[in-house]
C-alpha atoms as a PDB file:
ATOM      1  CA  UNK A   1       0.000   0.000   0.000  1.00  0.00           C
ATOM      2  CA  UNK A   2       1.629   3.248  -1.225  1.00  0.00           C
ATOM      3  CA  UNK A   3      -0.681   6.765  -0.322  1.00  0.00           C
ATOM      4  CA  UNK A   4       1.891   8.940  -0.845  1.00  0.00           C
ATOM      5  CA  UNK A   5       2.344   7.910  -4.355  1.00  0.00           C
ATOM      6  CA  UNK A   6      -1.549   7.729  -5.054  1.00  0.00           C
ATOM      7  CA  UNK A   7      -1.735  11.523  -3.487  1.00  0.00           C
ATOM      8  CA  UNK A   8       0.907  12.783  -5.743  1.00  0.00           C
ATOM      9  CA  UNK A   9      -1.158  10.561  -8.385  1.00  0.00           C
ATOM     10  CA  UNK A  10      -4.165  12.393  -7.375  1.00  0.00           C
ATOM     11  CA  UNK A  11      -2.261  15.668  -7.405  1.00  0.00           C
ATOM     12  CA  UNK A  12      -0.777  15.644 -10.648  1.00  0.00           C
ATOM     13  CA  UNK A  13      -4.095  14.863 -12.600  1.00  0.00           C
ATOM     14  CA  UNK A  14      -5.477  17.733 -10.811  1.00  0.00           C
ATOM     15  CA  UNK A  15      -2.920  19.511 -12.103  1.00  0.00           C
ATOM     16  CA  UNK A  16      -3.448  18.602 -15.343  1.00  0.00           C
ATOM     17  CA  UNK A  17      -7.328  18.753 -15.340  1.00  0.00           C
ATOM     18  CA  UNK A  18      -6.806  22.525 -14.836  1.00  0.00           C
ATOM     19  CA  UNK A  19      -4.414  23.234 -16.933  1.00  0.00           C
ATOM     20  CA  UNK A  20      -6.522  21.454 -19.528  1.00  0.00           C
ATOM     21  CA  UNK A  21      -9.212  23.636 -18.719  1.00  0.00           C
ATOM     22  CA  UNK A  22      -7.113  26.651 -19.012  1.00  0.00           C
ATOM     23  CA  UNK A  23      -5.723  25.630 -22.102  1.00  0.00           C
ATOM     24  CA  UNK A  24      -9.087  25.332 -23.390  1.00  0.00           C
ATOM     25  CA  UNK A  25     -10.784  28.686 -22.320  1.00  0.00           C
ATOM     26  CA  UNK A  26      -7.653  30.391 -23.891  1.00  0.00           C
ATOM     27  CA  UNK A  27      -7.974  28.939 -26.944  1.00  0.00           C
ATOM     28  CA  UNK A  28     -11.353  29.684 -27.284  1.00  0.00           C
ATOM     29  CA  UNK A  29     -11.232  33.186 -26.247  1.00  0.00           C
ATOM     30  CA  UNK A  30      -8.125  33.741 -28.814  1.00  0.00           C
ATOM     31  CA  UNK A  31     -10.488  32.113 -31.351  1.00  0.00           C
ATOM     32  CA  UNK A  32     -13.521  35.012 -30.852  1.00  0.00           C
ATOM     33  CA  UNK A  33     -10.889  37.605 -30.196  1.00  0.00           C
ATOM     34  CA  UNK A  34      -9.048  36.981 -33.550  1.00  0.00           C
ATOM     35  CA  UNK A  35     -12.534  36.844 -35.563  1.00  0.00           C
ATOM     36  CA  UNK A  36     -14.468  39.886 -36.901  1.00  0.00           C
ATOM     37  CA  UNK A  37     -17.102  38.679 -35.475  1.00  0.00           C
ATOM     38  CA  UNK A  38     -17.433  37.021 -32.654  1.00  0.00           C
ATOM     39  CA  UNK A  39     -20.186  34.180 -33.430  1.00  0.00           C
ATOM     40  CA  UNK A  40     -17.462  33.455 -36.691  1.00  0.00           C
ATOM     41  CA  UNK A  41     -15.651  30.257 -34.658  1.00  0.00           C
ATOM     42  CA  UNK A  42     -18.829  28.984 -32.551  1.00  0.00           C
ATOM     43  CA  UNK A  43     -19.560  26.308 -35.172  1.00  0.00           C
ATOM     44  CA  UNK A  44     -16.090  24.627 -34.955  1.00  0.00           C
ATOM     45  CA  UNK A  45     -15.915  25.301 -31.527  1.00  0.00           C
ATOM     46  CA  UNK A  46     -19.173  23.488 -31.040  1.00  0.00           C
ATOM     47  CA  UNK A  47     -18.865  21.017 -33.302  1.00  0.00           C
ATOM     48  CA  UNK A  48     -15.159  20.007 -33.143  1.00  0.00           C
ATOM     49  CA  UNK A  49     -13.430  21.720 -30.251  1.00  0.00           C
ATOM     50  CA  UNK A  50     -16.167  21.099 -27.216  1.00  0.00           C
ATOM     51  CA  UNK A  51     -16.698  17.384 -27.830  1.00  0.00           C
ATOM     52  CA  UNK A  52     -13.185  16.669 -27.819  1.00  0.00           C
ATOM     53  CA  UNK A  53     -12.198  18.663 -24.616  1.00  0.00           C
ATOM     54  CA  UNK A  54     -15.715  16.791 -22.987  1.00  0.00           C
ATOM     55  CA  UNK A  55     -13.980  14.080 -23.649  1.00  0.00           C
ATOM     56  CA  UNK A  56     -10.893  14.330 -22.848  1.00  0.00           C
ATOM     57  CA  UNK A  57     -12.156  15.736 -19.447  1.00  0.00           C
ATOM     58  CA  UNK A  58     -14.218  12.751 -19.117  1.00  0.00           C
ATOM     59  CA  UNK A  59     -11.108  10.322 -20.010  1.00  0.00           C
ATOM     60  CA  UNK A  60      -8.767  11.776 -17.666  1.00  0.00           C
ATOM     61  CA  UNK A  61     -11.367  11.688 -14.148  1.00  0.00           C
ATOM     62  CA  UNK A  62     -11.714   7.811 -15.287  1.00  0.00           C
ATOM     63  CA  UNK A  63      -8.406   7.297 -15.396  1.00  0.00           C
ATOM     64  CA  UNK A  64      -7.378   9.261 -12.141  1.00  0.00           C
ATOM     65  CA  UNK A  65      -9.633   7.373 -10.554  1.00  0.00           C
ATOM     66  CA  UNK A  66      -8.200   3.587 -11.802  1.00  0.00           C
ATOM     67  CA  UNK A  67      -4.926   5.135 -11.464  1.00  0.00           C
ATOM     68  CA  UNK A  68      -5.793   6.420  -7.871  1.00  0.00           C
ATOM     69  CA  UNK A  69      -7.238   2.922  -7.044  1.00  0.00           C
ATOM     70  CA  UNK A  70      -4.587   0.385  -8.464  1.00  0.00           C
ATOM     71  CA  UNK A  71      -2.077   2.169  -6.044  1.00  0.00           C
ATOM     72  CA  UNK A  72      -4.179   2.065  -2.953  1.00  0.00           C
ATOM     73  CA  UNK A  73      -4.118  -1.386  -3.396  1.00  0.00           C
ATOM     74  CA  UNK A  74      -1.492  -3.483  -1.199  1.00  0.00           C
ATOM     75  CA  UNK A  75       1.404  -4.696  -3.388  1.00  0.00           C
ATOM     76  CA  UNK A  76       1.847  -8.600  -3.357  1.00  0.00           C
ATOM     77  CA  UNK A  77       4.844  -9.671  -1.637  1.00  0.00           C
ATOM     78  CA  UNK A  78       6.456 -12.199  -4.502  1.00  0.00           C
ATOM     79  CA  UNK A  79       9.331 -13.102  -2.009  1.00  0.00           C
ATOM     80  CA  UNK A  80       6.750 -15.010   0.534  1.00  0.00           C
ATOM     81  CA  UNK A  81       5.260 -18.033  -2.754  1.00  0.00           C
ATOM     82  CA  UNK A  82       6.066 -21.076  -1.192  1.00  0.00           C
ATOM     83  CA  UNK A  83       7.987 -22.729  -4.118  1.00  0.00           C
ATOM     84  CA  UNK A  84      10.466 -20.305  -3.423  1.00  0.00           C
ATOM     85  CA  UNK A  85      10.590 -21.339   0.179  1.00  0.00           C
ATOM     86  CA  UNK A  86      10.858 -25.408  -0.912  1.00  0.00           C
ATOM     87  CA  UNK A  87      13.795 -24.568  -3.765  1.00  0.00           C
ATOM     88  CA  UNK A  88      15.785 -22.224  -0.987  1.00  0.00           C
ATOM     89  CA  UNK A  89      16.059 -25.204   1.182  1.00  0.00           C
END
C-alpha cells in the first residue's frame, strides 16, 4: 500500500485537469478575439473543439480514478510463494 504515491497521483491529474481547462478557455477566447465577429468560430468550436475537450475531461477523471485505485491497493509480496521457500532449502 503506497498513499503517498496515489496523493501525488491524485495531485498531478489535478494539475493537469486545470491546466486542460485553461488551455481550453484560452484557446477559445483567442479564437472570438481573432474573428471579426465574434459568433465566426462557434460552429467549430461546437462542433469540433467542445466534444473533444468533454472528452478528454471525461477520459482523464476515469483514469485518475483507476490510477488512484490500483495504487491504494497493497502490493503482493512475490518473495513469501512457497515454491520459493521449498527450492531455498
Amino acid at each position: 500500500m503506497d498513499p503517498r504515491r496515489a496523493m501525488c497521483i491524485k495531485v498531478t491529474l489535478d494539475v493537469f485537469i486545470v491546466m486542460y481547462l485553461l488551455y481550453f478557455v484560452g484557446v477559445t477566447i483567442l479564437l472570438v478575439r481573432n474573428s471579426q465577429n465574434w459568433w465566426d468560430p462557434l460552429p467549430s468550436l461546437l462542433i469540433v473543439a467542445t466534444p473533444i475537450s468533454v472528452w478528454t475531461l471525461w477520459m482523464a477523471a476515469k483514469w485518475r480514478k483507476d490510477v488512484i485505485t490500483k495504487h491504494s491497493l497493497p502490493t503482493i509480496d512475490y518473495c513469501d510463494d512457497l515454491s520459493t521457500k521449498l527450492l531455498g532449502k
